[in-house]
Protein backbone atom coordinates (compact mmCIF):
# COMPACT_ATOMS: atom_id res chain seq x y z
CA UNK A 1 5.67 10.90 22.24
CA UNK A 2 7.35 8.51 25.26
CA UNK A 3 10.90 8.64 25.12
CA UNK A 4 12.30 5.42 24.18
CA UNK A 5 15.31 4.47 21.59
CA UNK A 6 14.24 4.90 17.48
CA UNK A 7 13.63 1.98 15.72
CA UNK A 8 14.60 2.61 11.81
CA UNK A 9 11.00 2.61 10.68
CA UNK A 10 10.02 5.32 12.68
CA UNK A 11 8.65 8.96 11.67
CA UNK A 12 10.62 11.53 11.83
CA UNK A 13 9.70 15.19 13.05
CA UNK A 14 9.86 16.08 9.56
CA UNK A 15 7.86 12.95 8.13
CA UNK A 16 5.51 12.68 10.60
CA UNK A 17 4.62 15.98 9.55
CA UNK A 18 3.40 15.03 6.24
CA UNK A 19 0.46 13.24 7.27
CA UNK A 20 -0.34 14.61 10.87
CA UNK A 21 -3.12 16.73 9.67
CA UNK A 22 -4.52 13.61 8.19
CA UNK A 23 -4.27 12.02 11.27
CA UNK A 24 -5.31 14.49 13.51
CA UNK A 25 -8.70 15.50 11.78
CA UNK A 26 -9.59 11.78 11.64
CA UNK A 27 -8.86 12.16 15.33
CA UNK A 28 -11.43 14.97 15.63
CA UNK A 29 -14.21 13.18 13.80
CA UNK A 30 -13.87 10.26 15.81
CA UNK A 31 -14.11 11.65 19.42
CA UNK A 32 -15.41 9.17 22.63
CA UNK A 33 -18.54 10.10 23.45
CA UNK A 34 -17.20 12.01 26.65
CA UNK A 35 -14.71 14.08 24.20
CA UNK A 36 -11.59 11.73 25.30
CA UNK A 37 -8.90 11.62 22.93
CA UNK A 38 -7.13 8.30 23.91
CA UNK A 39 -4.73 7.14 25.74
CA UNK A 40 -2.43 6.52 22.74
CA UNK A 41 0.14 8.89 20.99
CA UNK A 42 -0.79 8.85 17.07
CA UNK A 43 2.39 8.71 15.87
CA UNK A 44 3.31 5.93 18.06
CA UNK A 45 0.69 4.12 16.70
CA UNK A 46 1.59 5.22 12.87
CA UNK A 47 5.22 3.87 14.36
CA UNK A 48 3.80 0.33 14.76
CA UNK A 49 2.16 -0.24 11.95
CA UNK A 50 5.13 0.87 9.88
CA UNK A 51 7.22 -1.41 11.81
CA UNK A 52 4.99 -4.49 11.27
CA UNK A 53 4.95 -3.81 8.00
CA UNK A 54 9.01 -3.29 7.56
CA UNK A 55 9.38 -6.46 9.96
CA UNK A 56 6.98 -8.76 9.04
CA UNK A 57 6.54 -9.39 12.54
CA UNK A 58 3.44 -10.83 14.07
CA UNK A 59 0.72 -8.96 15.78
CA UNK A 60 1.86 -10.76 19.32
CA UNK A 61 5.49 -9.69 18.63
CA UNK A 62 4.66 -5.94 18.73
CA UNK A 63 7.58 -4.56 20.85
CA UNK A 64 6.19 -3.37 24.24
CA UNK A 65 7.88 0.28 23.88
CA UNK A 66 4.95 0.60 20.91
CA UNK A 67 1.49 0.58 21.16
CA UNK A 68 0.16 -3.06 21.96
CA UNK A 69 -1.63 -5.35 19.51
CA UNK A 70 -4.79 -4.35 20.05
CA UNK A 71 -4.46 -0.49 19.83
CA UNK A 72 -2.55 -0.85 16.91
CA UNK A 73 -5.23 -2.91 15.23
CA UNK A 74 -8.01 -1.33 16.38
CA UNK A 75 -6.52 2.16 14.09
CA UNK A 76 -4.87 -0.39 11.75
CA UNK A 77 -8.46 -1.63 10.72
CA UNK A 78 -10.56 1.36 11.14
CA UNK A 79 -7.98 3.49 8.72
CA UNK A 80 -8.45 0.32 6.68
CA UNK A 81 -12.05 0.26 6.29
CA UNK A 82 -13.07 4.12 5.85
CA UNK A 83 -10.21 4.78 3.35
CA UNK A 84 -7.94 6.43 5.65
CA UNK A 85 -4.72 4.74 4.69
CA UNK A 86 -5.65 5.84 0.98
CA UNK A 87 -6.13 9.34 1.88
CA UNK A 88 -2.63 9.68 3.06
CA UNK A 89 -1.30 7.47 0.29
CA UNK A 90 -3.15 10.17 -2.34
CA UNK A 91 -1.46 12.73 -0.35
CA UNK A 92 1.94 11.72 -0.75
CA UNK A 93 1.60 10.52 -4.01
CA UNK A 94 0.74 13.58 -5.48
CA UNK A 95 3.27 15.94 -3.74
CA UNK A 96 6.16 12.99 -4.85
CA UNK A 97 4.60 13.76 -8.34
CA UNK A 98 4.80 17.36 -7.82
CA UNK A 99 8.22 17.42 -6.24
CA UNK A 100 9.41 15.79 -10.05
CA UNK A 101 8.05 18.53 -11.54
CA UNK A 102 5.14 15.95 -13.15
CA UNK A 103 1.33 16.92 -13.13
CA UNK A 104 -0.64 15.73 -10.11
CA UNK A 105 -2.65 13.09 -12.28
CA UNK A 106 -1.03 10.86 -14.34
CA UNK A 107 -0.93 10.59 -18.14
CA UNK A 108 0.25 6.85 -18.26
CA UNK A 109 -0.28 3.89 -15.96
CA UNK A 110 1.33 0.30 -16.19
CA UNK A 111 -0.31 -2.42 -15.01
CA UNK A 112 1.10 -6.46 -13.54
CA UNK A 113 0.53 -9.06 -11.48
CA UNK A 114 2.05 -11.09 -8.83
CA UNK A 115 2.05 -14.31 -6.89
CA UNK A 116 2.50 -14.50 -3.25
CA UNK A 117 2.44 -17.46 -0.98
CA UNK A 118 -0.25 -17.39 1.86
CA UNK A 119 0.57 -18.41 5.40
CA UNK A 120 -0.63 -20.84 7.20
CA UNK A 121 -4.37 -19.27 8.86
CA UNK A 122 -5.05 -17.51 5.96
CA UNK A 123 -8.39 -18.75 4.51
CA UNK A 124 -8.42 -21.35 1.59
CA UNK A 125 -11.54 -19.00 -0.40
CA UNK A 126 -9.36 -16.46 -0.83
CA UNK A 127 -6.54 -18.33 -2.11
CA UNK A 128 -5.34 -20.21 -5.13
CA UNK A 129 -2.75 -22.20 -6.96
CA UNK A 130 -0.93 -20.27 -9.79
CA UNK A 131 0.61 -23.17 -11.64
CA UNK A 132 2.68 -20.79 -13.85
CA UNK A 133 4.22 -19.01 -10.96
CA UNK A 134 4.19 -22.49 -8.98
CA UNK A 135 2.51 -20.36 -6.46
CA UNK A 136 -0.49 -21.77 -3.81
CA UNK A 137 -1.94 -17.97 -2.34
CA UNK A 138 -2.87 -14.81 -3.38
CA UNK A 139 -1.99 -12.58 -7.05
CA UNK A 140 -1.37 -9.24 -6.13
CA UNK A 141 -2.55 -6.54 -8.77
CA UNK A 142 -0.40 -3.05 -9.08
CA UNK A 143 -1.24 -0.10 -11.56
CA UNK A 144 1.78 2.53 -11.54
CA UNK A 145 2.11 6.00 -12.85
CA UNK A 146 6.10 6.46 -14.58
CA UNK A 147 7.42 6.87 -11.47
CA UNK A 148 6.58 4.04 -10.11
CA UNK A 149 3.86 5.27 -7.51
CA UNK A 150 0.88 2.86 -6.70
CA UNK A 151 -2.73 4.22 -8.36
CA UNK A 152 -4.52 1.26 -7.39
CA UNK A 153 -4.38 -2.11 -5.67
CA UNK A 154 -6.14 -5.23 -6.33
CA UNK A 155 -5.51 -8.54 -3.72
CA UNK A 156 -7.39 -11.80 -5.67
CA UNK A 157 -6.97 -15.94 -5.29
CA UNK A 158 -3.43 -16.74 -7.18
CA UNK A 159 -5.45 -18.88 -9.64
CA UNK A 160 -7.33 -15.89 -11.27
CA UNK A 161 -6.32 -14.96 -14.62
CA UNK A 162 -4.41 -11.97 -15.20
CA UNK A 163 -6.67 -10.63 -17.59
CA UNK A 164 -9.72 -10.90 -15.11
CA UNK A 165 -7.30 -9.09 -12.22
CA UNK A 166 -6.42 -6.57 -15.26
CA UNK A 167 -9.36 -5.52 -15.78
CA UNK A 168 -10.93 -5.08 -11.98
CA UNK A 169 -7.35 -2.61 -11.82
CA UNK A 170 -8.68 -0.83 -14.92
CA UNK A 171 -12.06 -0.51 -12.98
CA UNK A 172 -10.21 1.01 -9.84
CA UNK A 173 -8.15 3.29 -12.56
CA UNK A 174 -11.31 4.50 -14.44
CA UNK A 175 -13.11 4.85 -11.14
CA UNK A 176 -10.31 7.35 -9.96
CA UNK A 177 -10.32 9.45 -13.07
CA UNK A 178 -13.72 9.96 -13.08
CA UNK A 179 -13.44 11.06 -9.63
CA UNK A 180 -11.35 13.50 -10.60
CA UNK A 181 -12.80 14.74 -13.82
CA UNK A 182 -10.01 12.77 -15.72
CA UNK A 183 -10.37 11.33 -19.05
CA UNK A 184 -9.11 7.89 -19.29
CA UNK A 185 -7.99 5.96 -22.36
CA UNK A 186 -6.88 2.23 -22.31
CA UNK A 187 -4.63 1.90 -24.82
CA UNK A 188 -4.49 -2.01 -26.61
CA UNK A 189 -1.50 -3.74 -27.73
CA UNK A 190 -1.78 -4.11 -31.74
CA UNK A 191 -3.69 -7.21 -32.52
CA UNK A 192 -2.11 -7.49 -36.02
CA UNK A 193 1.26 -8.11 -34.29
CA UNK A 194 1.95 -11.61 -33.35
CA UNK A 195 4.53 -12.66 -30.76
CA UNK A 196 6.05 -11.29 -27.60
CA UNK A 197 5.70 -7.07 -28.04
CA UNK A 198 8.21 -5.39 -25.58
CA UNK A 199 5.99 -2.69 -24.07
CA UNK A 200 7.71 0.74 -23.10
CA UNK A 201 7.59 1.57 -18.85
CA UNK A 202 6.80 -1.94 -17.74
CA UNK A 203 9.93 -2.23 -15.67
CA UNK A 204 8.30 0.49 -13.61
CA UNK A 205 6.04 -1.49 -12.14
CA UNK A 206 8.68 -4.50 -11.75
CA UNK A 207 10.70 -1.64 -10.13
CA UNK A 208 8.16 -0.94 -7.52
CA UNK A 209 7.24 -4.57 -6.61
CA UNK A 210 11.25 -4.53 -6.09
CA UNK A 211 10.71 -2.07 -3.61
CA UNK A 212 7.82 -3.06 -1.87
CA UNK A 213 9.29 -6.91 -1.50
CA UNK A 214 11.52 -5.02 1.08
CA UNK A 215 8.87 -4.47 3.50
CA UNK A 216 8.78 -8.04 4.92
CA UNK A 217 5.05 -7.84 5.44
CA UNK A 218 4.60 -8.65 2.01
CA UNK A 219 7.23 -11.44 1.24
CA UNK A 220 3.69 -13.57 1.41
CA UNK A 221 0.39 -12.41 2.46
CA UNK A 222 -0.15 -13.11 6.18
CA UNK A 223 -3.52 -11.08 6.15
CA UNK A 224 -6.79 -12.80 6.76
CA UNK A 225 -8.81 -10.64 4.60
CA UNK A 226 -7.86 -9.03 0.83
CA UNK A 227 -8.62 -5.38 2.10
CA UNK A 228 -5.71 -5.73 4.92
CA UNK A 229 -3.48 -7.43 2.12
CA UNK A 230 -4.08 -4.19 0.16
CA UNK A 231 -3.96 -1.78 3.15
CA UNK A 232 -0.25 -3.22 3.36
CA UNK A 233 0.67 -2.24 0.27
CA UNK A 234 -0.44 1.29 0.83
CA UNK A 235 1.34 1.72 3.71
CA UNK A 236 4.00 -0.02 2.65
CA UNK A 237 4.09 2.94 -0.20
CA UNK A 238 3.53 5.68 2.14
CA UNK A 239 6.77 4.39 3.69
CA UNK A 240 8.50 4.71 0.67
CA UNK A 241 7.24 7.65 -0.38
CA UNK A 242 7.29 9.58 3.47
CA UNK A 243 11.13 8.74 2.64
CA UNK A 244 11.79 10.33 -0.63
CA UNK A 245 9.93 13.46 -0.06
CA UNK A 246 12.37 13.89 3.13
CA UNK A 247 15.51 12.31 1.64
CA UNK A 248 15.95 9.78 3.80
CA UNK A 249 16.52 6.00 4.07
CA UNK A 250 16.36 3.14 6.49
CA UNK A 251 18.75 0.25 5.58
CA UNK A 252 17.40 -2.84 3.59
């Protein structure tokens, strides 16, 4: 890697770590056809994206001691669109489970919603206005183990109900566990109960969107298309999660 001054989003020797092998065997599969590796570092280019997504800064505004804005995209949307980003995010998300002494898969998930404004350029068909969060953009669906990790990620128009983005994040859960050979139960709220039911863990998932408002990416959704939106919020996780496995912090 170039020598240049650290900017607090940047990998560590011991982070980067954690998902070079990731990295580097996507790397192998995805050799030039003359066997050239590029001219780019990986982890400079992991270093970007992390600090677009802690920044909120625009592709243009890039700093020029990091990879430039098309670089940076080019891996941005290619770890996008083959699951790349996910791969890593599994990673991590099971050794955080493992480091708190929990079972790799969880046994309870927590599902909510959220309304995010849309900038300006981001297209009007994926978009909507939420008129009980007063909100004209995008909902943002999270399902969470206990512990607040991300299982799944669903980006839909803010003027979709919450049961319809409910249930596509109960598809994504279901999908997973039968992936892994997991048995999944959805467990109902009692329908001879009337009224407002507190319901045990939800602040997990409150806690998380919390966390993930930090990265400045995400204060709205700036991403032309859903699958970026949720590619943020992966990354945005592996962030989080790259930190507590090394326990270490980068100011707020």
């Amino acid at each position: 890697m170039s020598e240049r001054k650290p900017y607090p989003s940047d990998l560590s020797d011991e982070q980067w770590s954690l998902i070079e092998p990731v990295i580097t065997a996507w790397k192998d599969r995805h050799r030039s056809v003359s066997g050239h590796q590029g001219t780019y570092d990986m982890r400079e280019i992991v270093n970007a994206i992390l600090y677009q997504g802690r920044t909120g800064c625009q592709w243009a505004y890039l700093p020029h001691d990091l990879p430039q804005k098309s670089a940076t995209y080019y891996y941005f949307a290619a770890w996008r669109d083959d699951g790349t980003d996910q791969v890593i995010h599994e990673l991590l998300r099971c050794q955080v489970r493992e480091r708190a002494r929990r079972l790799e898969d969880p046994t309870l998930v927590v599902l909510d919603t959220q309304s995010v404004h849309a900038a300006v350029g981001v297209p009007a068909a994926t978009t909507g206005y939420d008129p009980a969060e007063r909100v004209t953009g995008r909902k943002r669906g999270l399902a969470v183990d206990v512990l607040g990790l991300v299982i799944a990620v669903v980006i839909l128009a803010a003027n979709t109900h919450d049961n319809t983005a409910g249930i596509v994040l109960l598809d994504q859960v279901v999908e997973h566990g039968a992936a892994l050979g997991i048995d999944v139960e959805i467990v109902g709220r009692d329908p001879g109960y009337r009224g407002f039911l507190p319901q045990p863990k939800r602040w997990r998932v409150e806690q998380t969107y919390g966390i993930l408002i930090l990265h400045r990416r995400l204060v709205r959704d700036y991403e032309h298309r859903t699958a970026s939106s949720a590619s943020r919020v992966y990354w945005a996780m592996s962030h989080v999660m790259i930190r507590r496995l090394t326990g270490t912090n980068t100011s707020t």
